[in-house]
Protein backbone atom coordinates (compact mmCIF):
# COMPACT_ATOMS: atom_id res chain seq x y z
CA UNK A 1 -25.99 -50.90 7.72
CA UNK A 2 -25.45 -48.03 5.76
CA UNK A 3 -28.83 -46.39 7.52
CA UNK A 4 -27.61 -47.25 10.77
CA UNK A 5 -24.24 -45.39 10.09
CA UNK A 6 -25.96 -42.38 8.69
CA UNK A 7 -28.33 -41.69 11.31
CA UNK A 8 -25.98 -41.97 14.01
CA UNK A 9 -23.95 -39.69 12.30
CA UNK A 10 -26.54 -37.23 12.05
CA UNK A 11 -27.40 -37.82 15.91
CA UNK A 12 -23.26 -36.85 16.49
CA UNK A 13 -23.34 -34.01 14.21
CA UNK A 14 -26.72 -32.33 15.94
CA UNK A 15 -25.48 -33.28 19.44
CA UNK A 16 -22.13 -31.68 18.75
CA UNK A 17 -23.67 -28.47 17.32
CA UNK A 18 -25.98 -28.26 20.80
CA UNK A 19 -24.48 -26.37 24.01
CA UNK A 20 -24.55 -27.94 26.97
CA UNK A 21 -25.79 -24.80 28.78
CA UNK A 22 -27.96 -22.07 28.03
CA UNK A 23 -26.15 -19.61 26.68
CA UNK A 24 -26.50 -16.71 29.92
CA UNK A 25 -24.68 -19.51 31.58
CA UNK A 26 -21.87 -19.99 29.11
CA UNK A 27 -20.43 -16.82 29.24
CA UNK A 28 -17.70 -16.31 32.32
CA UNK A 29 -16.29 -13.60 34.06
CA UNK A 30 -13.03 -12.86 32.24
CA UNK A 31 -14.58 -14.11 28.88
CA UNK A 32 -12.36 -12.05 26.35
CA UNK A 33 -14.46 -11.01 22.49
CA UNK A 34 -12.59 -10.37 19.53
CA UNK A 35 -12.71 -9.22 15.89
CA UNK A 36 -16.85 -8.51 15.31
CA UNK A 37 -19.54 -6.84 16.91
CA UNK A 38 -21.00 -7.35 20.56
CA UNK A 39 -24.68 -6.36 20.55
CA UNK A 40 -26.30 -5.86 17.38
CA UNK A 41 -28.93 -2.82 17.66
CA UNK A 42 -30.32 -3.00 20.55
CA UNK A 43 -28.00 -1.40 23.39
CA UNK A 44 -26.83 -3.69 26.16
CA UNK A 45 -26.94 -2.78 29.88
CA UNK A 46 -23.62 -4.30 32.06
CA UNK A 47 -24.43 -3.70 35.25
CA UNK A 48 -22.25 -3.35 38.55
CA UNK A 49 -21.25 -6.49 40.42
CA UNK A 50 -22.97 -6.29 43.70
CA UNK A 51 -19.46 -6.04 45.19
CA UNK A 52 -18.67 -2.66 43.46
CA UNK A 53 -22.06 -1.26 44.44
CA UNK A 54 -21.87 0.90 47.50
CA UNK A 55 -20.33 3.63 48.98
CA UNK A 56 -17.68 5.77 46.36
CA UNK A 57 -13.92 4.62 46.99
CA UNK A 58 -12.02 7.20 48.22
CA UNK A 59 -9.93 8.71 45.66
CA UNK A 60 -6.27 7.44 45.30
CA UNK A 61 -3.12 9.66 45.25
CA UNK A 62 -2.54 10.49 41.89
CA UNK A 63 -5.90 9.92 40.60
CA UNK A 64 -7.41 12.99 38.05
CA UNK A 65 -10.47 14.31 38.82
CA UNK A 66 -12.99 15.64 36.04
CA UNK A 67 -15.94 17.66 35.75
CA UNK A 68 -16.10 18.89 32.05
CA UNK A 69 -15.91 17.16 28.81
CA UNK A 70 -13.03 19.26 28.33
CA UNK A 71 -11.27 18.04 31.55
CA UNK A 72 -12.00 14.27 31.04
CA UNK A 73 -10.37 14.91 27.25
CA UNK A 74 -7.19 16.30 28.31
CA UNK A 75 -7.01 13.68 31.22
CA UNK A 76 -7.40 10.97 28.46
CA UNK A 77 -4.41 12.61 26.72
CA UNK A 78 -2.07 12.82 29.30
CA UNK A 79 -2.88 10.18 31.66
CA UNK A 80 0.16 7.96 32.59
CA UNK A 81 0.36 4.24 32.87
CA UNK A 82 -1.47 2.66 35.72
CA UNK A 83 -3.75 5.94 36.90
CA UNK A 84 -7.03 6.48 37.19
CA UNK A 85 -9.80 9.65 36.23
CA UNK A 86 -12.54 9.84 38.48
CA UNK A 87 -15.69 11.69 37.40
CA UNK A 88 -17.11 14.44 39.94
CA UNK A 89 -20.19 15.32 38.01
CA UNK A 90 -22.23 14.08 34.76
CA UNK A 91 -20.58 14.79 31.37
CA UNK A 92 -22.40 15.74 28.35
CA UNK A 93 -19.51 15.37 25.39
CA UNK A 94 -20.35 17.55 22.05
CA UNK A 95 -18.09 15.05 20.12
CA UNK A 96 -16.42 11.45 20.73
CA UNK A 97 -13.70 10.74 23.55
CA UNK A 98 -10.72 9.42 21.48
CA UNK A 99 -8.09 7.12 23.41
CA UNK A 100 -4.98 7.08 21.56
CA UNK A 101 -2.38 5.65 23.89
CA UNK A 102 -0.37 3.29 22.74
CA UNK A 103 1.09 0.95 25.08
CA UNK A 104 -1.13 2.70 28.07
CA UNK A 105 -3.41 1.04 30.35
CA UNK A 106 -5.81 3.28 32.71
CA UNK A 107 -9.12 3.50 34.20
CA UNK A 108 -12.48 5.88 34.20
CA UNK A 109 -14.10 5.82 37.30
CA UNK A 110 -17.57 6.89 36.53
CA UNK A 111 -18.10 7.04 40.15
CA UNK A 112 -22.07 7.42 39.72
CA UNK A 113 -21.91 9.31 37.28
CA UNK A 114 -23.15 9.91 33.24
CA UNK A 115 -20.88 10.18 30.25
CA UNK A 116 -24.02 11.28 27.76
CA UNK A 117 -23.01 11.94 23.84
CA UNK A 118 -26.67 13.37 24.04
CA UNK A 119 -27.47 12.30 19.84
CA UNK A 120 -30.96 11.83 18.66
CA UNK A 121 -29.50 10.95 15.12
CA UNK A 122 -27.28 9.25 13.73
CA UNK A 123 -23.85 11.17 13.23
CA UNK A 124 -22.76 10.74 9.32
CA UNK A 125 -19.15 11.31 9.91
CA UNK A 126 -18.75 8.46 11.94
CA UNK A 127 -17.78 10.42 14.93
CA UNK A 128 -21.16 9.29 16.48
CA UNK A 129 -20.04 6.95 19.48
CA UNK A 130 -19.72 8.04 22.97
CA UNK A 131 -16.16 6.41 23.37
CA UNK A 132 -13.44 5.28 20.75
CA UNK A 133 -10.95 2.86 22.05
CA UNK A 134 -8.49 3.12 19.69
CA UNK A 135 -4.90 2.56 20.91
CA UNK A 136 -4.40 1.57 24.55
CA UNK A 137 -5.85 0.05 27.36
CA UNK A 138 -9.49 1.99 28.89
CA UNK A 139 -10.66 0.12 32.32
CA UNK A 140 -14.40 0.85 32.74
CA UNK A 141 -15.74 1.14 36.24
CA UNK A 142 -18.25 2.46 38.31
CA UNK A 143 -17.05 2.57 42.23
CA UNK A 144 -20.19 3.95 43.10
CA UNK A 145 -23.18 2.29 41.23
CA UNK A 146 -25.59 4.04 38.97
CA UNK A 147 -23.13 5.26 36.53
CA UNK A 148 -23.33 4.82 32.94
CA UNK A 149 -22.27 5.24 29.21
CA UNK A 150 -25.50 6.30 27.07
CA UNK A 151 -26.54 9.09 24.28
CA UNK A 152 -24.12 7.91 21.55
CA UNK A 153 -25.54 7.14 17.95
CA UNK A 154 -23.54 5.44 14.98
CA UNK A 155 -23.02 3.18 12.11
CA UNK A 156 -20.78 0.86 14.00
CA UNK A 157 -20.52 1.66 18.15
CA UNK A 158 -22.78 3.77 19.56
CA UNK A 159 -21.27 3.44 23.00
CA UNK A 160 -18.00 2.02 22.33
CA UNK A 161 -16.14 1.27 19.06
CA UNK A 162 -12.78 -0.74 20.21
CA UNK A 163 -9.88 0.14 17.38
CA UNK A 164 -7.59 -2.51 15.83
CA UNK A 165 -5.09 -1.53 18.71
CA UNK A 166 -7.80 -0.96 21.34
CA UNK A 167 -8.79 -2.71 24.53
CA UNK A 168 -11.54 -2.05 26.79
CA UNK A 169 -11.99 -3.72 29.89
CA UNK A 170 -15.92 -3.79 31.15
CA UNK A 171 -15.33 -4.45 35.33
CA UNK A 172 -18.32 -2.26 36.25
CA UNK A 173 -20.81 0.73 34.99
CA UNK A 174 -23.72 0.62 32.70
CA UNK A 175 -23.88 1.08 29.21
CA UNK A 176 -26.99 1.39 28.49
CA UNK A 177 -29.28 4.03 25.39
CA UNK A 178 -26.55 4.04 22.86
CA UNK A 179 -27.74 3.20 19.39
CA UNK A 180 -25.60 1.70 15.94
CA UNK A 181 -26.42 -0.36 12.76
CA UNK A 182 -23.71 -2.75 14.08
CA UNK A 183 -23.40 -2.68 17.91
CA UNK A 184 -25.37 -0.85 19.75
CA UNK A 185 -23.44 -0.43 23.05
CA UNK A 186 -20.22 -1.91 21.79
CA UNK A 187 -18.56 -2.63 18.28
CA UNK A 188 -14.97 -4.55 18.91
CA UNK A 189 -12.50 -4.89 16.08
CA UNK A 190 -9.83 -5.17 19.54
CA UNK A 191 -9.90 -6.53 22.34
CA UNK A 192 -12.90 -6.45 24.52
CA UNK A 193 -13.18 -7.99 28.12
CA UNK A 194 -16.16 -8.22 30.46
């Protein structure tokens, strides 16, 4: 009896350790990560719903346009609750975009266009990533397919490193070429959602 008991308690303990679908079909749109890393070392590609893929949204009233890394910093700094920064060309950044906005949610429109950190090495400062999330709310998106998120090299995040206080919100774009110990394309100690 005792036998009988014990194997069909290993048979429930393997079973409930199993998913029930493979594991591309277990994560849904929406799905929120938290508190680790997303993609060890190798960089992860999210690419554009079919949807979003097309011909560039017209630009809203009250959206910021960019064309420098200089321009898409100081529209990071002082843009307002609920706007949006559209890129109109490909930015290579010398150093890391930092979002500190408390209590601010906005979006970067790549608009088929690169954000490239351009680093062949690591950066030993830890100033490496293309993008750190550290306070606010940063809405990813690519209106017009083919834009992407690459070039950035660090210890934790090479394309993304999401702060304590930080959410970033994946709805289109590509980030794709970005290199890290821990995380590749993304390293979340936030909130991420894809």
């Amino acid at each position: 009896m005792k036998k009988i008991l014990n194997v069909l308690m290993s048979i429930v303990l393997v079973v409930g350790f199993c998913p029930i679908a493979p594991a591309s079909a277990m994560a849904q749109e929406g799905d929120t990560a938290t508190q680790g890393m997303l993609a060890a070392a190798n960089p992860i590609a999210l690419m554009a719903p079919p949807s979003a893929v097309g011909e560039l949204a017209a630009q809203a009233e009250g959206d910021i346009s960019v064309d420098s890394e200089q321009a898409l910093q100081e529209a990071i700094g002082s843009v307002t609750d609920g706007q949006t920064i559209v890129l109109n060309a490909d930015i290579t950044t010398g150093g890391t975009l930092k979002v500190v906005r408390p209590g601010v949610s906005f979006t970067i429109d790549l608009a088929g266009h690169t954000i490239n950190r351009n680093l062949a090495e690591q950066d030993d400062d830890n100033n490496g990533h293309v993008f750190d999330v550290n306070q606010g709310t940063l809405t990813l998106r690519d209106s017009a397919g083919g834009g992407k998120i690459t070039g950035g090299y660090d210890e934790n995040g090479g394309g993304f490193v999401i702060g304590g206080e930080g959410h970033l919100i994946v709805e289109s774009g590509t980030i794709t070429g970005n290199q890290a110990y821990n995380g590749g394309g993304i390293f979340v100690y936030g909130t991420l959602t894809m």
